[in-house]
C-alpha atoms as a PDB file:
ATOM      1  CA  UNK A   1      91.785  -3.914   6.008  1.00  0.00           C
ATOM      2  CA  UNK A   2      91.635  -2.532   9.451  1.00  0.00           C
ATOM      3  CA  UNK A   3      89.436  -3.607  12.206  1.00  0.00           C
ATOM      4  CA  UNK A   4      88.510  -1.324  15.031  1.00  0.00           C
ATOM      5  CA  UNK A   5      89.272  -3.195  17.991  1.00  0.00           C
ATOM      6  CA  UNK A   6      87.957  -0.251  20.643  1.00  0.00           C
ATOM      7  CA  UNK A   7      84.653   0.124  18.833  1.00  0.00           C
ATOM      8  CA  UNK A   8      84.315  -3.888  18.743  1.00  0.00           C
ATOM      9  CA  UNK A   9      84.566  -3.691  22.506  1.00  0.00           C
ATOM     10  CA  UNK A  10      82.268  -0.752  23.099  1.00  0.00           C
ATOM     11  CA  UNK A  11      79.449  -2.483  20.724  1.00  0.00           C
ATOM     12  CA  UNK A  12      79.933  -5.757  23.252  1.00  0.00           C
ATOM     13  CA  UNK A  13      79.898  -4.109  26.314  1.00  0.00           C
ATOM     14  CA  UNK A  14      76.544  -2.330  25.350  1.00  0.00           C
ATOM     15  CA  UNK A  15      74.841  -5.068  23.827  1.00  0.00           C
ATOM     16  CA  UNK A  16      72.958  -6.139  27.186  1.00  0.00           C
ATOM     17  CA  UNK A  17      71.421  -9.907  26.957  1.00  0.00           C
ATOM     18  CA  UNK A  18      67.913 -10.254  27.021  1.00  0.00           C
ATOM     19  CA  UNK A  19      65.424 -12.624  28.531  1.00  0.00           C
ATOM     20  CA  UNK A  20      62.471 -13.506  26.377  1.00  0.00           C
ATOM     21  CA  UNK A  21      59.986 -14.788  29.271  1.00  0.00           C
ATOM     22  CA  UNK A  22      57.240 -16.073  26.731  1.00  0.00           C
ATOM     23  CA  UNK A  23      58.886 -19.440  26.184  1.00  0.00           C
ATOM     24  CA  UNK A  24      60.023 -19.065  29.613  1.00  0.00           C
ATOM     25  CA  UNK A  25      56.336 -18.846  30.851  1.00  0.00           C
ATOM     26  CA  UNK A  26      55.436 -21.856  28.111  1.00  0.00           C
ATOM     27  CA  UNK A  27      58.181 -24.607  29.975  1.00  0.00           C
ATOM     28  CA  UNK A  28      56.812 -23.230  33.121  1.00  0.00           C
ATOM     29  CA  UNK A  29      53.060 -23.741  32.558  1.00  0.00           C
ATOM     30  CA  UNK A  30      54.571 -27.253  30.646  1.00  0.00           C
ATOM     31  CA  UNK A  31      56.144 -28.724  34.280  1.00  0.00           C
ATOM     32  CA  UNK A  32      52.727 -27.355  35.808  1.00  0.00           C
ATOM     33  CA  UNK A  33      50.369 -29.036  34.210  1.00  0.00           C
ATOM     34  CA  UNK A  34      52.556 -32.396  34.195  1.00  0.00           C
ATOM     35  CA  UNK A  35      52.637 -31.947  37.669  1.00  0.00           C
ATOM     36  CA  UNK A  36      49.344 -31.536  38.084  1.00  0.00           C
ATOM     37  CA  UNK A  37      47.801 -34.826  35.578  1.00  0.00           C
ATOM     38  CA  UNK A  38      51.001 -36.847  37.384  1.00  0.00           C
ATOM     39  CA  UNK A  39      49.571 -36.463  40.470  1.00  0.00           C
ATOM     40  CA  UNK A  40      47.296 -38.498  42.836  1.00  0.00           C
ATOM     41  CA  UNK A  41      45.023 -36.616  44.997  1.00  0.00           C
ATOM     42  CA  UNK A  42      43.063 -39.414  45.834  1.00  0.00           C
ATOM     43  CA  UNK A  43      44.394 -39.764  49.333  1.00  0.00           C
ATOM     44  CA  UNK A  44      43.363 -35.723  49.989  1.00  0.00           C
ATOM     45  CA  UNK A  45      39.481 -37.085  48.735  1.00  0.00           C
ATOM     46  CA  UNK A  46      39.022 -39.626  50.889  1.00  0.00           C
ATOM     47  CA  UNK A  47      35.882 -39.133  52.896  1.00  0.00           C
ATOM     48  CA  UNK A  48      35.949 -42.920  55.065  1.00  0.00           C
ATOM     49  CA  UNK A  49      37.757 -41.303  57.859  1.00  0.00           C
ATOM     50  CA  UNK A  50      36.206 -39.581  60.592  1.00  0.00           C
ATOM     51  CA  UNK A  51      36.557 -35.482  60.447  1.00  0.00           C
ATOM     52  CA  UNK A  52      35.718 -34.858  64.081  1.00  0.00           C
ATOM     53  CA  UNK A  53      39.507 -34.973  65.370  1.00  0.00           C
ATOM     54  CA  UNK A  54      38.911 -37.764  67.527  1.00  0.00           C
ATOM     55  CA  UNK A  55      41.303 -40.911  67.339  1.00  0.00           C
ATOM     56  CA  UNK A  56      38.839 -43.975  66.025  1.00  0.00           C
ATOM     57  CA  UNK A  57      38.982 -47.405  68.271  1.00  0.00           C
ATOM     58  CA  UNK A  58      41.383 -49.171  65.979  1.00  0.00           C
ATOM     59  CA  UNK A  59      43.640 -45.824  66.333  1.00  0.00           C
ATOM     60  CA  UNK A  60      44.698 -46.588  70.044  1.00  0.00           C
ATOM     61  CA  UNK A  61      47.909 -47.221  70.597  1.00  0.00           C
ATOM     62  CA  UNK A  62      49.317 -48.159  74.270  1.00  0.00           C
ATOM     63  CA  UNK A  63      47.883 -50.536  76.888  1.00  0.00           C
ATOM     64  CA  UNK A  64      47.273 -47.038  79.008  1.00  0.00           C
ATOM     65  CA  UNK A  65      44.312 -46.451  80.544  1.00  0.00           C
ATOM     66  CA  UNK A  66      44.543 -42.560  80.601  1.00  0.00           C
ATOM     67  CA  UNK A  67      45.869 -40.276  77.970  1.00  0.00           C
ATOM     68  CA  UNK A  68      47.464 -36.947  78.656  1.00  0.00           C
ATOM     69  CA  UNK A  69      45.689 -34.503  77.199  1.00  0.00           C
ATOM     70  CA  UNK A  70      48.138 -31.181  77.034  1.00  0.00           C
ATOM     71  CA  UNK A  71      46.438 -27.692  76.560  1.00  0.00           C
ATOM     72  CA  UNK A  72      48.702 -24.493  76.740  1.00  0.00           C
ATOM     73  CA  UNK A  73      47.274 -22.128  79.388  1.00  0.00           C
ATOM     74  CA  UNK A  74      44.408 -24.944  80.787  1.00  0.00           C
ATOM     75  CA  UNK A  75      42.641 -23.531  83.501  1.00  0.00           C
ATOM     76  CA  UNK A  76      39.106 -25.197  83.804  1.00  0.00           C
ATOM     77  CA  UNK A  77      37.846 -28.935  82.977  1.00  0.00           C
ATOM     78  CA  UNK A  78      34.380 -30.037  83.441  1.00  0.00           C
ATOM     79  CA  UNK A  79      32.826 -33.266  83.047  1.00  0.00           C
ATOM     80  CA  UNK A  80      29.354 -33.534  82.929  1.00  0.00           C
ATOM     81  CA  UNK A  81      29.210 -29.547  84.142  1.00  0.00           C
ATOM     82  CA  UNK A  82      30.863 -30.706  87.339  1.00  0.00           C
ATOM     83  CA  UNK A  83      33.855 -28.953  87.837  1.00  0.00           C
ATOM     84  CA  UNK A  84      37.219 -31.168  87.945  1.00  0.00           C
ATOM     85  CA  UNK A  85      39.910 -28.723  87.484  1.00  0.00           C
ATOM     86  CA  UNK A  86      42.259 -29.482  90.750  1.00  0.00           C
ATOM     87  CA  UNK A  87      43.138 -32.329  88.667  1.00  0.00           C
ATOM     88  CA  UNK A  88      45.374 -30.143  86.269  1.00  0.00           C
ATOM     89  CA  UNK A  89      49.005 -30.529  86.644  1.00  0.00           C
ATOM     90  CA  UNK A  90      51.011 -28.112  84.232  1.00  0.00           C
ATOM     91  CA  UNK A  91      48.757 -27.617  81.936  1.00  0.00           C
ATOM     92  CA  UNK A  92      47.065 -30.886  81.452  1.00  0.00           C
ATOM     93  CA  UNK A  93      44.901 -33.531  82.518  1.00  0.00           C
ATOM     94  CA  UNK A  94      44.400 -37.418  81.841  1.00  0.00           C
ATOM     95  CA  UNK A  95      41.812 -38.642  80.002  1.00  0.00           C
ATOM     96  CA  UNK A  96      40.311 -42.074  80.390  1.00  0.00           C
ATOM     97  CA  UNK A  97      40.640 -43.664  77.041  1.00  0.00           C
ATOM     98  CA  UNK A  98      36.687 -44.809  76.920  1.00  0.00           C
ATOM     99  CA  UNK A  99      35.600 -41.323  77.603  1.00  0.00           C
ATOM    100  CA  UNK A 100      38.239 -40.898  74.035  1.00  0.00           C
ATOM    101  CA  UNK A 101      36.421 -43.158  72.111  1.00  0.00           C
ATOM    102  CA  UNK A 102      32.926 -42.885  72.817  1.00  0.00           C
ATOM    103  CA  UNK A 103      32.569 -39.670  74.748  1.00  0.00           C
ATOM    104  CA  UNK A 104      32.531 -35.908  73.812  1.00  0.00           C
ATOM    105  CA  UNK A 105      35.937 -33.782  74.164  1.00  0.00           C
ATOM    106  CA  UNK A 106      35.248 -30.119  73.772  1.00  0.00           C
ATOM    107  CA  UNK A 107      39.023 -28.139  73.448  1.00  0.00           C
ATOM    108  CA  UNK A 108      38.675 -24.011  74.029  1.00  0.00           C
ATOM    109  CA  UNK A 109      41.912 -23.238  73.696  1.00  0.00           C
ATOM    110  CA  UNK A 110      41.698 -19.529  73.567  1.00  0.00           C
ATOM    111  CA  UNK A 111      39.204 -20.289  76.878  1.00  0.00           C
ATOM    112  CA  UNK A 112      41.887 -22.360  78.483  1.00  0.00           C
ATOM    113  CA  UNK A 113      39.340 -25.155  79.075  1.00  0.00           C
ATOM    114  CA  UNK A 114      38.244 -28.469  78.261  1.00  0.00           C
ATOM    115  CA  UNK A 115      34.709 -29.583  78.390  1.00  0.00           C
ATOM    116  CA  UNK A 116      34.006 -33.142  78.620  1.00  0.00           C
ATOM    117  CA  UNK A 117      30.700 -35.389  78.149  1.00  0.00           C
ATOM    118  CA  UNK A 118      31.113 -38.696  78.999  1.00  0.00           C
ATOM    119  CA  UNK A 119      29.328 -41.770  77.761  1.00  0.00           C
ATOM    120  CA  UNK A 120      26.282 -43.038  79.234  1.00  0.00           C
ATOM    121  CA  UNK A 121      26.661 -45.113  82.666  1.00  0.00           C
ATOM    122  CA  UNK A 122      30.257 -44.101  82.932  1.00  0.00           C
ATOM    123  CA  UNK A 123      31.024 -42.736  86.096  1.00  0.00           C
ATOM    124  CA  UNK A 124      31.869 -38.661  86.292  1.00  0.00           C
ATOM    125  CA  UNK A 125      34.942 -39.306  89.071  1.00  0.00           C
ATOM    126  CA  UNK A 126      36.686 -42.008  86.468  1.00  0.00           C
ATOM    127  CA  UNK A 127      36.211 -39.583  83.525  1.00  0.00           C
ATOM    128  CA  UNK A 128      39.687 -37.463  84.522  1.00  0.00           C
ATOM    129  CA  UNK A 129      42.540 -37.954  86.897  1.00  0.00           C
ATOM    130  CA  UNK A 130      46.035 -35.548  87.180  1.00  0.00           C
ATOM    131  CA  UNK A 131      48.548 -36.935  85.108  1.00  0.00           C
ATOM    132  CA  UNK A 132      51.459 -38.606  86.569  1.00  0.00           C
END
């Protein structure tokens, strides 16, 4: 009996392997949906927290009186429509931490300009100060 070594080797080298990508698409979909019943998205529902962007009272950190308030390309701040931008040093301005928590901070960033409302009785010339 003879074998044909060189046609052996041709029939191998021409046999190309194949990838079946049904069961490939079934473990996928498998690790997917484990994923996805494994999960907790309970932290991503919670509603309790305030959506505004602005820190709540217990948030504060820092015995500071001011915050820095950094805005790239700042160029106008008003408080109370009275306007207090020579207090902007390099692109930001300090914030008094009441005006924070119980005033209004509007930030136009494509403006270059913060708009601030302070709460009532609290004085316009306390509201901001140039950072140090």
């Amino acid at each position: 009996m003879v074998l044909d070594v060189n046609r052996y080797k041709n029939k191998v080298k021409k046999n190309t392997p194949r990838f079946n990508m049904v069961p490939f698409i079934d473990v996928v979909f498998t690790i997917l949906i484990f994923l996805m019943v494994t999960s907790s998205f309970g932290a991503a529902a919670d509603q309790t927290q305030s959506t505004s962007g602005k820190p709540e009272v217990t948030q504060s950190s820092g015995t500071s009186e001011y915050y820095m308030v950094p805005v790239a390309g700042l160029k106008k701040v008003t408080v109370n429509g009275q306007d207090m931008s020579s207090y902007i040093r390099n692109g930001a301005i300090a914030v008094h931490t009441k005006v924070i928590d119980e005033g209004e901070i509007v930030i136009k960033a494509r403006n270059g300009e913060i708009i601030i409302t302070t709460p009532q009785g609290f004085p316009t010339n306390n509201a901001v100060k140039a950072p140090s």
